[in-house]
C-alpha atoms as a PDB file:
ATOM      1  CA  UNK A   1     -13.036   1.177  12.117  1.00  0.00           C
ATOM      2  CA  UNK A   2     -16.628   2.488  12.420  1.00  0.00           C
ATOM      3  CA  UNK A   3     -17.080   1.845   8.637  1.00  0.00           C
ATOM      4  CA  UNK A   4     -16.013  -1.706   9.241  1.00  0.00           C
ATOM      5  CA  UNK A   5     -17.787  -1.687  12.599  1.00  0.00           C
ATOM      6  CA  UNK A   6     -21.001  -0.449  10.491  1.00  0.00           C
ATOM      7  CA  UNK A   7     -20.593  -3.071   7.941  1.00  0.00           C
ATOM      8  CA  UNK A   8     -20.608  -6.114  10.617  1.00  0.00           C
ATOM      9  CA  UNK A   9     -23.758  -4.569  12.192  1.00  0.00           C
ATOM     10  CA  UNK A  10     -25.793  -4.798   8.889  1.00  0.00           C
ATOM     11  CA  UNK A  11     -24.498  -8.860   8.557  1.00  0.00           C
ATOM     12  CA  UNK A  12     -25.473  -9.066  12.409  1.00  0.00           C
ATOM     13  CA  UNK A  13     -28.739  -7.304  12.108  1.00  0.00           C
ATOM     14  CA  UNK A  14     -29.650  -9.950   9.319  1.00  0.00           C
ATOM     15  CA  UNK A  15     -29.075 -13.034  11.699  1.00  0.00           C
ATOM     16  CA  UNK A  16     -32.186 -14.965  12.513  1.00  0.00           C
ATOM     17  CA  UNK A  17     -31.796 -15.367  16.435  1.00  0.00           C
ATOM     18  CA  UNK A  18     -32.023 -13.689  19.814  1.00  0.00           C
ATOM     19  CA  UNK A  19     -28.480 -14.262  20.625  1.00  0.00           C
ATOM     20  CA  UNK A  20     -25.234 -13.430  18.687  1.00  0.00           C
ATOM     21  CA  UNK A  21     -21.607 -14.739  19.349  1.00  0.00           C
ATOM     22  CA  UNK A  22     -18.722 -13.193  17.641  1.00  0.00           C
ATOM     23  CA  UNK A  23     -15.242 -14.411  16.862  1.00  0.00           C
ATOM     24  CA  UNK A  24     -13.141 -11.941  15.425  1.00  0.00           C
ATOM     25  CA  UNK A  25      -8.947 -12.253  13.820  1.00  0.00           C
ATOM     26  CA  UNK A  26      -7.128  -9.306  13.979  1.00  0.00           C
ATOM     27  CA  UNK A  27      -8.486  -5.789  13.360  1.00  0.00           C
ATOM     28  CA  UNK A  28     -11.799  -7.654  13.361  1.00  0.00           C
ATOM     29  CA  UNK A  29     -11.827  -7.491  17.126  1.00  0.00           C
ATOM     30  CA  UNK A  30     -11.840  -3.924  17.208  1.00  0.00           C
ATOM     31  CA  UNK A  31     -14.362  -3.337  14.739  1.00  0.00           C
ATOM     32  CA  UNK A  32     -16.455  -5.784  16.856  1.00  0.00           C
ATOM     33  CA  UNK A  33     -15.853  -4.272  20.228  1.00  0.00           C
ATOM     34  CA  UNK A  34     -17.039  -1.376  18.745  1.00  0.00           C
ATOM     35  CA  UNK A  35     -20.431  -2.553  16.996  1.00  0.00           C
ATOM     36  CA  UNK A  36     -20.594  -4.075  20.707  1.00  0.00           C
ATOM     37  CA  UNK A  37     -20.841  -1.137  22.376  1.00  0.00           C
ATOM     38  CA  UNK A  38     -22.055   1.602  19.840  1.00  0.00           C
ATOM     39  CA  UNK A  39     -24.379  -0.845  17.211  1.00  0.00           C
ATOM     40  CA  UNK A  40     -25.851  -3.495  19.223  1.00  0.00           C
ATOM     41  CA  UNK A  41     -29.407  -1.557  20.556  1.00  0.00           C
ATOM     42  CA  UNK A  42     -31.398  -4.818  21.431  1.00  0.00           C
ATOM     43  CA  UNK A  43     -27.850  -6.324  23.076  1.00  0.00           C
ATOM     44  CA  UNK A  44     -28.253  -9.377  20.787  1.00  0.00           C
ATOM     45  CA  UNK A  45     -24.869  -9.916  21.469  1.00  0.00           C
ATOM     46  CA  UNK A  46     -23.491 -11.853  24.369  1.00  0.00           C
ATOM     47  CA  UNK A  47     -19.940 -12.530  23.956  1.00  0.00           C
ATOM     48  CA  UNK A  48     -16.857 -11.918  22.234  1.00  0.00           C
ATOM     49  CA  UNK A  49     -13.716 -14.035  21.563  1.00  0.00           C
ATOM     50  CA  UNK A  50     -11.224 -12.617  19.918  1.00  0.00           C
ATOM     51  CA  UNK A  51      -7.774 -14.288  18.027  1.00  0.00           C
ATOM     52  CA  UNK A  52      -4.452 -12.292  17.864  1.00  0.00           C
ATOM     53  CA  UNK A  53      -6.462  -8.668  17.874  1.00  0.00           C
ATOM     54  CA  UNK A  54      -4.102  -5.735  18.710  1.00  0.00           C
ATOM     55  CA  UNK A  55      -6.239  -4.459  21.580  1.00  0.00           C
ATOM     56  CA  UNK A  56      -3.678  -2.193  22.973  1.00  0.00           C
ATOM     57  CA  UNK A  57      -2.220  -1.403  19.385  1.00  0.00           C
ATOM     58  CA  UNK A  58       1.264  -2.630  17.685  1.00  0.00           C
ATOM     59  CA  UNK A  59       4.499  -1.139  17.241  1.00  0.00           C
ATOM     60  CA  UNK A  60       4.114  -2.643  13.612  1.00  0.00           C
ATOM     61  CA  UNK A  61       1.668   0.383  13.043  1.00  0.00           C
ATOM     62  CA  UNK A  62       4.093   3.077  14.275  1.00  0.00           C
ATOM     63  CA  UNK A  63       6.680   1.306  11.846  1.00  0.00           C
ATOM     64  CA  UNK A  64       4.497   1.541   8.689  1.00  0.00           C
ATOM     65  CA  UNK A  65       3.622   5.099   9.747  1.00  0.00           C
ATOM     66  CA  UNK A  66       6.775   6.730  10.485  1.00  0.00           C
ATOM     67  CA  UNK A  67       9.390   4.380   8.144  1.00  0.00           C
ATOM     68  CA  UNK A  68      10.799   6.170   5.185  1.00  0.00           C
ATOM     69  CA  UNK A  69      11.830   2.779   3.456  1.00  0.00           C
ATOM     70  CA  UNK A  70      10.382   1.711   0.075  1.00  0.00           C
ATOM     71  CA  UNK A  71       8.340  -1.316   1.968  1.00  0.00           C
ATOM     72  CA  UNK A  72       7.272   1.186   4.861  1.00  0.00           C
ATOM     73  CA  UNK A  73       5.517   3.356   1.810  1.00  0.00           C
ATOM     74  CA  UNK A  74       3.994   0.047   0.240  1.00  0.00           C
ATOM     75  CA  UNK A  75       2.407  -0.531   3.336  1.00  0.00           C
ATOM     76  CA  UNK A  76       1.271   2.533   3.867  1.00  0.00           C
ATOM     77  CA  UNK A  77      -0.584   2.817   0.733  1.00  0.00           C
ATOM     78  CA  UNK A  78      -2.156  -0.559   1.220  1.00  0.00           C
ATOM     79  CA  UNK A  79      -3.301   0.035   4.871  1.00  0.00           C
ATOM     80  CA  UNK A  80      -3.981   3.897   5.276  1.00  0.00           C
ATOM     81  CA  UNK A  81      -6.223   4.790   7.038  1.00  0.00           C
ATOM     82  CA  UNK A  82      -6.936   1.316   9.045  1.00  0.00           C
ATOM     83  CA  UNK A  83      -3.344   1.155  10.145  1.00  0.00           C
ATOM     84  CA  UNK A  84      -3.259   4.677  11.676  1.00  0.00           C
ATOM     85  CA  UNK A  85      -6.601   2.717  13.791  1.00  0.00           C
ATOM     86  CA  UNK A  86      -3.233  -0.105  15.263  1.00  0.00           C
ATOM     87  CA  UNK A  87      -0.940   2.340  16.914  1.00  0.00           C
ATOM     88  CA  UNK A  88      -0.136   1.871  20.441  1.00  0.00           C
ATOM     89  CA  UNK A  89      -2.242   5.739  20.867  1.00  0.00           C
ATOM     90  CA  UNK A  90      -5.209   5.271  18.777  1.00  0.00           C
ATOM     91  CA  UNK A  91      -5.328   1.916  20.920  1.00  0.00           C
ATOM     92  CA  UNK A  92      -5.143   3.643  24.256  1.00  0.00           C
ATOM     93  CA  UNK A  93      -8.202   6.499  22.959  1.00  0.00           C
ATOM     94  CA  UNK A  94     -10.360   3.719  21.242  1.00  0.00           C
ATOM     95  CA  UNK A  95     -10.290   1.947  24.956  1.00  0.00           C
ATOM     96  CA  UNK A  96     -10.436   4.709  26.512  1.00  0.00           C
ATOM     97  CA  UNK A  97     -13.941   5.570  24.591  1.00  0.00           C
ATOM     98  CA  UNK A  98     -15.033   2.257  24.332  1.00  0.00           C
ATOM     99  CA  UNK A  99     -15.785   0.287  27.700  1.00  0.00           C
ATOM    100  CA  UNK A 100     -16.725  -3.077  27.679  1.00  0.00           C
ATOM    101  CA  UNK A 101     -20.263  -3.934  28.358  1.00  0.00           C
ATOM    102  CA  UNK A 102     -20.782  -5.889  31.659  1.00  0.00           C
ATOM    103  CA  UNK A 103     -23.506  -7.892  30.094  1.00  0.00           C
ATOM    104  CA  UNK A 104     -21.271  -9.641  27.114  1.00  0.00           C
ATOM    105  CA  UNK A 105     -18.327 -12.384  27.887  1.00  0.00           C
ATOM    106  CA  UNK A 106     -14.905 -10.814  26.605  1.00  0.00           C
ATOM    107  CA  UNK A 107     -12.467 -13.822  25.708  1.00  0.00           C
ATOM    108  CA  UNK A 108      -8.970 -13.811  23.774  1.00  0.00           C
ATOM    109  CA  UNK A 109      -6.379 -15.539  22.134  1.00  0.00           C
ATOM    110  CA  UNK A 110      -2.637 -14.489  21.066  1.00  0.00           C
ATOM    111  CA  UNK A 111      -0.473 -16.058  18.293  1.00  0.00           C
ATOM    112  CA  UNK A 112       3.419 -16.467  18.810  1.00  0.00           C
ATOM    113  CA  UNK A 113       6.305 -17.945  17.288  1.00  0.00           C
ATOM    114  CA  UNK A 114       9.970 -17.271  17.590  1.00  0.00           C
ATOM    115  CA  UNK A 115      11.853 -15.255  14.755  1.00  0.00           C
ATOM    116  CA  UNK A 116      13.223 -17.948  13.906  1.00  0.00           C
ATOM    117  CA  UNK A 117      10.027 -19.929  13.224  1.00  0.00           C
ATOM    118  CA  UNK A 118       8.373 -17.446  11.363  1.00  0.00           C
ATOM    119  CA  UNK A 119       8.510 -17.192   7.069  1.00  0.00           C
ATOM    120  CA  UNK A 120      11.770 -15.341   6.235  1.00  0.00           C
ATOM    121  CA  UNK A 121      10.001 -11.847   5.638  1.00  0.00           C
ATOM    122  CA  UNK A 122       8.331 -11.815   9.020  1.00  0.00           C
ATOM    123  CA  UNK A 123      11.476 -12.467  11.077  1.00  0.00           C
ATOM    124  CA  UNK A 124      12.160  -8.579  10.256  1.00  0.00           C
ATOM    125  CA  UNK A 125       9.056  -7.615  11.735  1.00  0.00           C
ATOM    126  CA  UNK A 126       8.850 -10.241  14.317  1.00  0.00           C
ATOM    127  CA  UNK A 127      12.262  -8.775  15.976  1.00  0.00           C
ATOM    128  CA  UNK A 128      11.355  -5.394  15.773  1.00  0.00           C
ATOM    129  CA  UNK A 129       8.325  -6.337  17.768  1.00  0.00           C
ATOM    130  CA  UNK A 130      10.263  -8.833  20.362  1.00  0.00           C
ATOM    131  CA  UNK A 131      12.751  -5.289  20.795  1.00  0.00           C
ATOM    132  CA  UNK A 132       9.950  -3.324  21.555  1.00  0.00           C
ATOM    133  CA  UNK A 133       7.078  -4.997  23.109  1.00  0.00           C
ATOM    134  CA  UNK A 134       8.139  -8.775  23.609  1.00  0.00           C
ATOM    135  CA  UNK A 135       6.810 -12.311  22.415  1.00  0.00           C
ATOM    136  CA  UNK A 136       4.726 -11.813  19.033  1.00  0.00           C
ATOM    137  CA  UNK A 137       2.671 -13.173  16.030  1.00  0.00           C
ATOM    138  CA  UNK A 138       4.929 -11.424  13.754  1.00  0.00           C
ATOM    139  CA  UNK A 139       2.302  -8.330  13.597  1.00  0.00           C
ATOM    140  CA  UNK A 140       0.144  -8.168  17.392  1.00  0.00           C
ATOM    141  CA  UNK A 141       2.204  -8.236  20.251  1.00  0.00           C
ATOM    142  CA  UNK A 142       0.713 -10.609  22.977  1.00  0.00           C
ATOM    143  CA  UNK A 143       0.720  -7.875  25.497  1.00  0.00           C
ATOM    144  CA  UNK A 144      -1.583  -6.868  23.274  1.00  0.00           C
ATOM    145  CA  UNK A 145      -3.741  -9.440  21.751  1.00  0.00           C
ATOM    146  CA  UNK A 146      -4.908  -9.795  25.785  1.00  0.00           C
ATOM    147  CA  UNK A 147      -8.451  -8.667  26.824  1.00  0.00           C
ATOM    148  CA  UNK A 148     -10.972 -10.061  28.790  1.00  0.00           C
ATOM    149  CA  UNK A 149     -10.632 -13.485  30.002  1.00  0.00           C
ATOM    150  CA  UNK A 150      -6.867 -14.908  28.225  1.00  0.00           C
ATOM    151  CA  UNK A 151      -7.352 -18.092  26.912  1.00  0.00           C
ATOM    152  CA  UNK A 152      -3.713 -18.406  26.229  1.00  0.00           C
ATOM    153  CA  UNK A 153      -0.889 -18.584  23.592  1.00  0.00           C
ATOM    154  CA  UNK A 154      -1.170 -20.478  20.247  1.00  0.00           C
ATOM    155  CA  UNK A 155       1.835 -21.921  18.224  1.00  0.00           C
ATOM    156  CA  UNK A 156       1.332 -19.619  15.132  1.00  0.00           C
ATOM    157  CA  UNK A 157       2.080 -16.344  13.202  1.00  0.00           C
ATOM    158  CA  UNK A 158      -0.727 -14.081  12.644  1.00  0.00           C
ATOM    159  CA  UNK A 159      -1.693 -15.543   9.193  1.00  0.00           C
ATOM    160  CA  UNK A 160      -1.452 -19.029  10.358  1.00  0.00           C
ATOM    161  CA  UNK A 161      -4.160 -17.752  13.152  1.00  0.00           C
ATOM    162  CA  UNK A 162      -6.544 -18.016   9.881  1.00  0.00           C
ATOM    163  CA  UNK A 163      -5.506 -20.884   8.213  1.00  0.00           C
ATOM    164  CA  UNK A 164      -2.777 -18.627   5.786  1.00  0.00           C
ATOM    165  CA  UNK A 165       0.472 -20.314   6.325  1.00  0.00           C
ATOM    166  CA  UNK A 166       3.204 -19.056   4.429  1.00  0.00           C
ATOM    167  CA  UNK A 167       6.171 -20.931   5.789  1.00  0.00           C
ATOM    168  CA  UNK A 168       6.735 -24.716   4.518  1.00  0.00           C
ATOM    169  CA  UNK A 169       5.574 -27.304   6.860  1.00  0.00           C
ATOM    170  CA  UNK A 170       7.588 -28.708   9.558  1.00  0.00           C
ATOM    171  CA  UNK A 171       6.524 -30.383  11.840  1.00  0.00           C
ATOM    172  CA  UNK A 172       9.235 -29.498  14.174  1.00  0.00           C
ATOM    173  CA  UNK A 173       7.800 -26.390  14.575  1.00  0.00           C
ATOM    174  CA  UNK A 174       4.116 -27.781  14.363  1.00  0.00           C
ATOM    175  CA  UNK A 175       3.309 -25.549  11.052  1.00  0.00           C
ATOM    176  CA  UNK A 176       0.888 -25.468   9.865  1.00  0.00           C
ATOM    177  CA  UNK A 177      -0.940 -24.569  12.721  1.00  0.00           C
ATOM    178  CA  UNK A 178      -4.392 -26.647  12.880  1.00  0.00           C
ATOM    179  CA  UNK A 179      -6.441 -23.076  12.692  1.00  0.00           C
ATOM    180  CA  UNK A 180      -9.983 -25.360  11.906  1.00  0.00           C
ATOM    181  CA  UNK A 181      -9.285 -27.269  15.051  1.00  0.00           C
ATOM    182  CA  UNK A 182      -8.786 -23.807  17.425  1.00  0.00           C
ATOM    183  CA  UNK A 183     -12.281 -22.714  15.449  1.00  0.00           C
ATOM    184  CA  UNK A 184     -14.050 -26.021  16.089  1.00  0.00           C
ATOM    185  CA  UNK A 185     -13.130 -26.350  19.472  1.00  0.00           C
ATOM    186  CA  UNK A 186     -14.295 -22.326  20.319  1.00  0.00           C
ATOM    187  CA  UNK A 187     -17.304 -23.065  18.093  1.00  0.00           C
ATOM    188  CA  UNK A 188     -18.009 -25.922  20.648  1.00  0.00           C
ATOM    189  CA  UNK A 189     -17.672 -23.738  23.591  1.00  0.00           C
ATOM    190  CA  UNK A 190     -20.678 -21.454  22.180  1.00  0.00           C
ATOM    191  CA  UNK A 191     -22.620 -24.332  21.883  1.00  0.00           C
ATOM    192  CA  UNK A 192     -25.308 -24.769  24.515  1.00  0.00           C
ATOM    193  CA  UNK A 193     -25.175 -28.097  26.866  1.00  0.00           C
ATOM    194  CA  UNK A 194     -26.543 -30.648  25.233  1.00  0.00           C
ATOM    195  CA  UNK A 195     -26.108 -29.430  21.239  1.00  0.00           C
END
């Protein structure tokens, strides 16, 4: 995370303007919470939304961690060592270490669907999760994706929540989920009156 963290400070610190506003997916709210509070010296930063980020960690990590099946040990070699940075613990200790700061505006988002909306290898996933921590984007909990202000629940799995749908459209189920609308309309809300 700090390496990621890091790497977002150097874009940041190359941004033209007194004021910064950051919208992260996934992971990429953690690695922004932290640039927030260990990388931001001038506080150039004044608020943070964040889309289907796994604030208090996922289940999904402890699976890919302690699994001994053949697609628990492809995951593992694809995600080591970010997904150790996901479990419910590492969660609690990165929260625990890293306060919000009282001067930026914390907002989030969570992404849901049903099992049996979701493309046929999530619904494995996506069950495990409902079992253990309840209503889910196939990978983040929402229990989890919640910090700061909650802005609420969107239709989608946790790819759609970037414009990455997977599953055949249907509109039924309203996929594909309209991901540049969600990003136009929180773009909007940065906007000052009158822009």
């Amino acid at each position: 995370m700090e390496e990621r963290a890091e790497a977002l400070a150097r874009y940041v610190s190359g941004i033209d303007c007194d004021t910064v506003h950051i919208v992260a997916h996934s992971m990429g709210g953690l690695d922004a919470r932290f640039l927030i509070h260990r990388l931001d010296p001038n506080r150039r930063v004044r608020s943070l939304i964040t889309v289907g980020t796994p604030h208090h960690g996922s289940p999904l990590a402890e699976w890919v961690l302690e699994e001994r099946t053949v697609l628990a040990r492809l995951l593992r070699r694809l995600t080591l060592p970010g997904v150790r940075d996901l479990t419910p613990e590492a969660c609690a200790r990165f929260n625990e270490t890293t306060p919000d700061r009282p001067d930026v505006r914390y907002r989030s988002f969570a992404g849901s669907r049903s099992a049996g909306e979701m493309p046929p290898w999530f619904r494995p996933w996506t069950r495990m999760l409902e079992a253990r921590a309840g209503p889910n984007d196939s990978q983040v909990p929402v229990a989890s994706a919640r910090w700061g202000e909650f802005r609420g629940i969107i239709r989608a799995d946790h790819l759609e929540l970037v414009g990455w749908s997977l599953g055949p459209a249907d509109a039924r189920t309203a996929r594909p989920f309209d991901h540049l609308g969600l990003y136009s309309a929180i773009a909007a809300s940065l906007a000052p009156p009158g822009d």
